[in-house]
Protein backbone atom coordinates (compact mmCIF):
# COMPACT_ATOMS: atom_id res chain seq x y z
CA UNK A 1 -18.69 43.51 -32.56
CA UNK A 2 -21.43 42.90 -35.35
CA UNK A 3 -24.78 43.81 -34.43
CA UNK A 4 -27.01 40.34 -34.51
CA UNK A 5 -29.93 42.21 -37.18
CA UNK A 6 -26.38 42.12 -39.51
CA UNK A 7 -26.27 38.85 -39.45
CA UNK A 8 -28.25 36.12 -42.22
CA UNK A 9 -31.39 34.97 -40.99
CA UNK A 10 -30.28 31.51 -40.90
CA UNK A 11 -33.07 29.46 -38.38
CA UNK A 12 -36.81 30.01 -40.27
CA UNK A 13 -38.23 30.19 -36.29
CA UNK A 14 -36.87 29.86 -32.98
CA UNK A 15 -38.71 26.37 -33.04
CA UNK A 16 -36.48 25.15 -36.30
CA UNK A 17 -33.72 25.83 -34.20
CA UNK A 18 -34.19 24.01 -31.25
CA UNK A 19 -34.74 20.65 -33.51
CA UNK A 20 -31.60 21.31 -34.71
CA UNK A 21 -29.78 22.46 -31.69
CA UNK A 22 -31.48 19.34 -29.54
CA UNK A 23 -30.19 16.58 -32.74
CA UNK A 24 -27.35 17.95 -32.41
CA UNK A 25 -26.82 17.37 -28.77
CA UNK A 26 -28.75 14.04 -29.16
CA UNK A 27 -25.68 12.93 -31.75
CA UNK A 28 -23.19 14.55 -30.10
CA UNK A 29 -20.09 12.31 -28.51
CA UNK A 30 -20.62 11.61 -24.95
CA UNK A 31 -17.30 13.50 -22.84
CA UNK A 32 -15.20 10.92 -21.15
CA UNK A 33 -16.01 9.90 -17.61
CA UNK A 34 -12.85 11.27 -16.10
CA UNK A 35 -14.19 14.96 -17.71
CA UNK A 36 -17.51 14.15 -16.27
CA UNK A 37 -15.95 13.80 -13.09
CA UNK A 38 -13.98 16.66 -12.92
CA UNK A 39 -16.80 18.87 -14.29
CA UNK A 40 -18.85 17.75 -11.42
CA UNK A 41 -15.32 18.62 -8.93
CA UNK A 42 -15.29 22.35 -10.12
CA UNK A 43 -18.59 23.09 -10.35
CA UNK A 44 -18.86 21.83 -6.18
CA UNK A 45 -15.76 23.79 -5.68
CA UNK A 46 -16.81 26.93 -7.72
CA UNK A 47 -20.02 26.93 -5.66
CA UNK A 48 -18.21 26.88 -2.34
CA UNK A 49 -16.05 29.73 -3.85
CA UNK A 50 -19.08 31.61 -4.68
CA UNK A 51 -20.56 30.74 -0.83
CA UNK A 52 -17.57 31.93 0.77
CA UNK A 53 -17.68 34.75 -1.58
CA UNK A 54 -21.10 36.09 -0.26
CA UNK A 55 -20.33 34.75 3.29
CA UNK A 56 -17.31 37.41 3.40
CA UNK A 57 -19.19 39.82 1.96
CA UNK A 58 -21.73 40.03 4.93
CA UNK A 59 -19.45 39.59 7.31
CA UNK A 60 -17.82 42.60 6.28
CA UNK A 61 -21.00 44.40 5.65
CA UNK A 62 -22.21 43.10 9.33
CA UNK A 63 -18.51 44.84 10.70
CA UNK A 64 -18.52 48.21 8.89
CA UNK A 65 -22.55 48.63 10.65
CA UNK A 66 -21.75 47.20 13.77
CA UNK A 67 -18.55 49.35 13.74
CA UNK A 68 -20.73 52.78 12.92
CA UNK A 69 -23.30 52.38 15.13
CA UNK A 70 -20.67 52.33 17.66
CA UNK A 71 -19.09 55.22 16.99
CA UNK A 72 -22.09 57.22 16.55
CA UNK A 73 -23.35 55.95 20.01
CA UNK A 74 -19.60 57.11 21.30
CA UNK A 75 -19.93 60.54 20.05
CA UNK A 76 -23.25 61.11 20.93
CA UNK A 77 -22.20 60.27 24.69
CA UNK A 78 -19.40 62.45 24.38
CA UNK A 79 -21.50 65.21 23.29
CA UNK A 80 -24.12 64.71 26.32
CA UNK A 81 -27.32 63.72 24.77
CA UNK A 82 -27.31 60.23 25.75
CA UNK A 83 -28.10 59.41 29.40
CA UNK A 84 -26.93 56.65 31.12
């Protein structure tokens, strides 16, 4: 991969290019309403991935603790220094 300072300066300022980057969206062809639509569908379903995602993730997390606290309160009572 090139390195960017390899590259042609080829915006004068960061300004320059955003008047070119915003006519450029401005002009650009609007995507058909069926894309639209199913743009909209996976983003929704790529967020409820992403949910589930970290949903799982503290379940597990919740398990493995629960589970070793647990067994640490099972050893200690088999080695006596817990009183019931």
């Amino acid at each position: 991969m090139r390195k960017t300072t390899d590259n042609p300066k080829v915006f004068s300022s960061e300004q320059h290019f955003q008047e070119i980057y915003t006519s450029s969206l401005e002009n650009y062809p609007r995507s058909m309403s069926r894309v639209a639509r199913l743009y909209k569908k996976l983003d929704r379903i790529f967020k409820e991935y992403i949910c589930c995602i970290d949903e799982e993730m503290f379940r597990y997390a919740y398990e493995c603790g629960y589970a070793a606290a647990l067994q640490s309160r099972n050893a200690e009572d088999k080695h006596g220094q817990i009183e019931k």
